[in-house]
C-alpha atoms as a PDB file:
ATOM      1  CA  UNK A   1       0.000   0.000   0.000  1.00  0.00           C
ATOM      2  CA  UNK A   2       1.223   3.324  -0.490  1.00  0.00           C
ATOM      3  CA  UNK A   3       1.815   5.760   2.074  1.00  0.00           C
ATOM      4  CA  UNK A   4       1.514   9.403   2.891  1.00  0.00           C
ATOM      5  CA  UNK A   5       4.839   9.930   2.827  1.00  0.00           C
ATOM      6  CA  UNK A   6       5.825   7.800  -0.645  1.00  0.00           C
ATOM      7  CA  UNK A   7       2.691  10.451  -2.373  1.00  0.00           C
ATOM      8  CA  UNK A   8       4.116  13.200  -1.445  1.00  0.00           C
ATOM      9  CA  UNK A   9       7.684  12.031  -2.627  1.00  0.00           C
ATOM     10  CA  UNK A  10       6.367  11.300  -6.037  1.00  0.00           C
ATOM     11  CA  UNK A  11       4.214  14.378  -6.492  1.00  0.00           C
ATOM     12  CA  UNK A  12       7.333  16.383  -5.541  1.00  0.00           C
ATOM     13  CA  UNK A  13       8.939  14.605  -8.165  1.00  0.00           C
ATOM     14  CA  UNK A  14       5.842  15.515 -10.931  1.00  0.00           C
ATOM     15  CA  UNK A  15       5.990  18.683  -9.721  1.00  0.00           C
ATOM     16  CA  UNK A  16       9.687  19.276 -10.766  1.00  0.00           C
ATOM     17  CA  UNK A  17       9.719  17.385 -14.009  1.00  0.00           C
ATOM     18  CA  UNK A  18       6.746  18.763 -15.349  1.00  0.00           C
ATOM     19  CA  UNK A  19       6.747  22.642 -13.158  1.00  0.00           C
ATOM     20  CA  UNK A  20       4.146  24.573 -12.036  1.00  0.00           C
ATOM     21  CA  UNK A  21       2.200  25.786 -15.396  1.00  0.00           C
ATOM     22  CA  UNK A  22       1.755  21.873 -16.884  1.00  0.00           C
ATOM     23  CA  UNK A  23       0.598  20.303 -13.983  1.00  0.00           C
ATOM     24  CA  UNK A  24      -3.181  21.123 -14.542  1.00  0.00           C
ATOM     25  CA  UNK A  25      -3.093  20.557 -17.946  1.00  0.00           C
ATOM     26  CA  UNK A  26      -1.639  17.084 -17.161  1.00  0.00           C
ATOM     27  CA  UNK A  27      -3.801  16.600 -14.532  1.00  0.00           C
ATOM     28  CA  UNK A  28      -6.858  17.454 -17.046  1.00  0.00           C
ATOM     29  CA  UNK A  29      -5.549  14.967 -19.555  1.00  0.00           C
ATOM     30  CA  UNK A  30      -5.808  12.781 -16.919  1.00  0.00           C
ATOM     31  CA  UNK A  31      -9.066  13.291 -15.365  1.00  0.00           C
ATOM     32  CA  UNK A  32     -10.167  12.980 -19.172  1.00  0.00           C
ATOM     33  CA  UNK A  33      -8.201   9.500 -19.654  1.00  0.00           C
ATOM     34  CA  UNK A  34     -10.207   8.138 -16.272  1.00  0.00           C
ATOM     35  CA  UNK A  35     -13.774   9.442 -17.489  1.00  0.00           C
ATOM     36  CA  UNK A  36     -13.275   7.739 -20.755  1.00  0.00           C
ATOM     37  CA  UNK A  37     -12.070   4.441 -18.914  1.00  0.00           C
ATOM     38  CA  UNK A  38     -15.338   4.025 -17.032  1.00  0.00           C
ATOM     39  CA  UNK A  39     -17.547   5.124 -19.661  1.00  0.00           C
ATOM     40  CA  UNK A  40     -15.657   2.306 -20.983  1.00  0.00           C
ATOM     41  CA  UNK A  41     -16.314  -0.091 -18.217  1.00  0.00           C
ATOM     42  CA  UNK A  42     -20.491   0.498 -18.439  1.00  0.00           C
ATOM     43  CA  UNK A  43     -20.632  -0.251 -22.319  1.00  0.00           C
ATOM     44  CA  UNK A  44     -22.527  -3.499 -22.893  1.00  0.00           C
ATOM     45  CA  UNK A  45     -20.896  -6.026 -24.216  1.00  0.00           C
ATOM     46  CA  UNK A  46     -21.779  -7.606 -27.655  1.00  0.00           C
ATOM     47  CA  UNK A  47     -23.557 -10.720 -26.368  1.00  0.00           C
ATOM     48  CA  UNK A  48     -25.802  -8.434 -24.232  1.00  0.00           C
ATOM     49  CA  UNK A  49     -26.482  -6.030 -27.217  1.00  0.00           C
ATOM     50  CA  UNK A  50     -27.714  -9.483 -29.411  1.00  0.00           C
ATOM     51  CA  UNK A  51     -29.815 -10.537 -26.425  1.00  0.00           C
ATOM     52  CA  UNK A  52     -31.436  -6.780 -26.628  1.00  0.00           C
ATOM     53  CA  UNK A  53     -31.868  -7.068 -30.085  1.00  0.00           C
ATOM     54  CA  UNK A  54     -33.420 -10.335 -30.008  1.00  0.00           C
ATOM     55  CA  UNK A  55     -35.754  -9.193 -26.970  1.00  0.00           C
ATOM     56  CA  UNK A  56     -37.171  -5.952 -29.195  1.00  0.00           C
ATOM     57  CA  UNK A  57     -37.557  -7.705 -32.278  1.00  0.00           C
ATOM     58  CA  UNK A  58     -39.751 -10.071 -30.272  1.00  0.00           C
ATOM     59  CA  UNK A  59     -41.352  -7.552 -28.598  1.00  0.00           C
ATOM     60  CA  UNK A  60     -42.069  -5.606 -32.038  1.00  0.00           C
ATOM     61  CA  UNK A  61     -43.604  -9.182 -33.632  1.00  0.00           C
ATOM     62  CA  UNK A  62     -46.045  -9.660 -30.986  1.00  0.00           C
ATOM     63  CA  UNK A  63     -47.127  -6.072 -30.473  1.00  0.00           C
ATOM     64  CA  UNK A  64     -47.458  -6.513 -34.474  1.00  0.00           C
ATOM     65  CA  UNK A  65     -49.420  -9.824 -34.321  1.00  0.00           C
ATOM     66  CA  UNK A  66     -51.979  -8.431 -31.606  1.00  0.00           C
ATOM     67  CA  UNK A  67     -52.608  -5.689 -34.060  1.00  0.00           C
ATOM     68  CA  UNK A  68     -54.130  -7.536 -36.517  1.00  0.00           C
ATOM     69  CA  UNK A  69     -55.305 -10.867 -34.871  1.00  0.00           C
ATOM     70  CA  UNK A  70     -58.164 -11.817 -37.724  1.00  0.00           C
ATOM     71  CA  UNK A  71     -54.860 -11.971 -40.771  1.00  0.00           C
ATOM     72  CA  UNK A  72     -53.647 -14.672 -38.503  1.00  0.00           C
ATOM     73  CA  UNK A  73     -56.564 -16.933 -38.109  1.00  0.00           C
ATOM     74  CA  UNK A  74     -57.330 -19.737 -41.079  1.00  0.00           C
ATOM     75  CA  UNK A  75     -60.642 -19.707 -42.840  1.00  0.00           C
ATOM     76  CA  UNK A  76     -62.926 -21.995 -41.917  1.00  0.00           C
ATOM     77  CA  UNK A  77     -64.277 -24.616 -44.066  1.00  0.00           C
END
């Protein structure tokens, strides 16, 4: 686990690589990488997409078929 005292050593060391004026950009860049990584993370995968599909095209052929119940009855004879 990292400590207090090992964070402070490294941002120190951020701090006088990079200076003063670049820190917030780099620390925007960042923030930006992170927010992309969990909008990442929530995506569905492509198996759950197909089972979504296959769920509303369902849906769609039986709101379709209670539409118009008389087409799907035979004629009687």
């Amino acid at each position: 686990m990292i400590g207090t005292t090992e964070i402070i050593l490294i941002s120190a060391v951020i701090l006088l690589i990079f200076g003063g004026k670049k820190l917030p950009e780099l620390m925007k860049g960042m923030g930006k990488g992170v927010k992309s990584f969990k909008e990442g993370m929530n995506e569905p995968t492509e198996e759950e997409m197909n089972r979504r599909v296959e769920e509303e095209i369902q849906r769609r052929a039986d709101a379709q078929q209670n539409q118009h119940p008389a087409e799907n009855l035979e004629p009687e004879k």
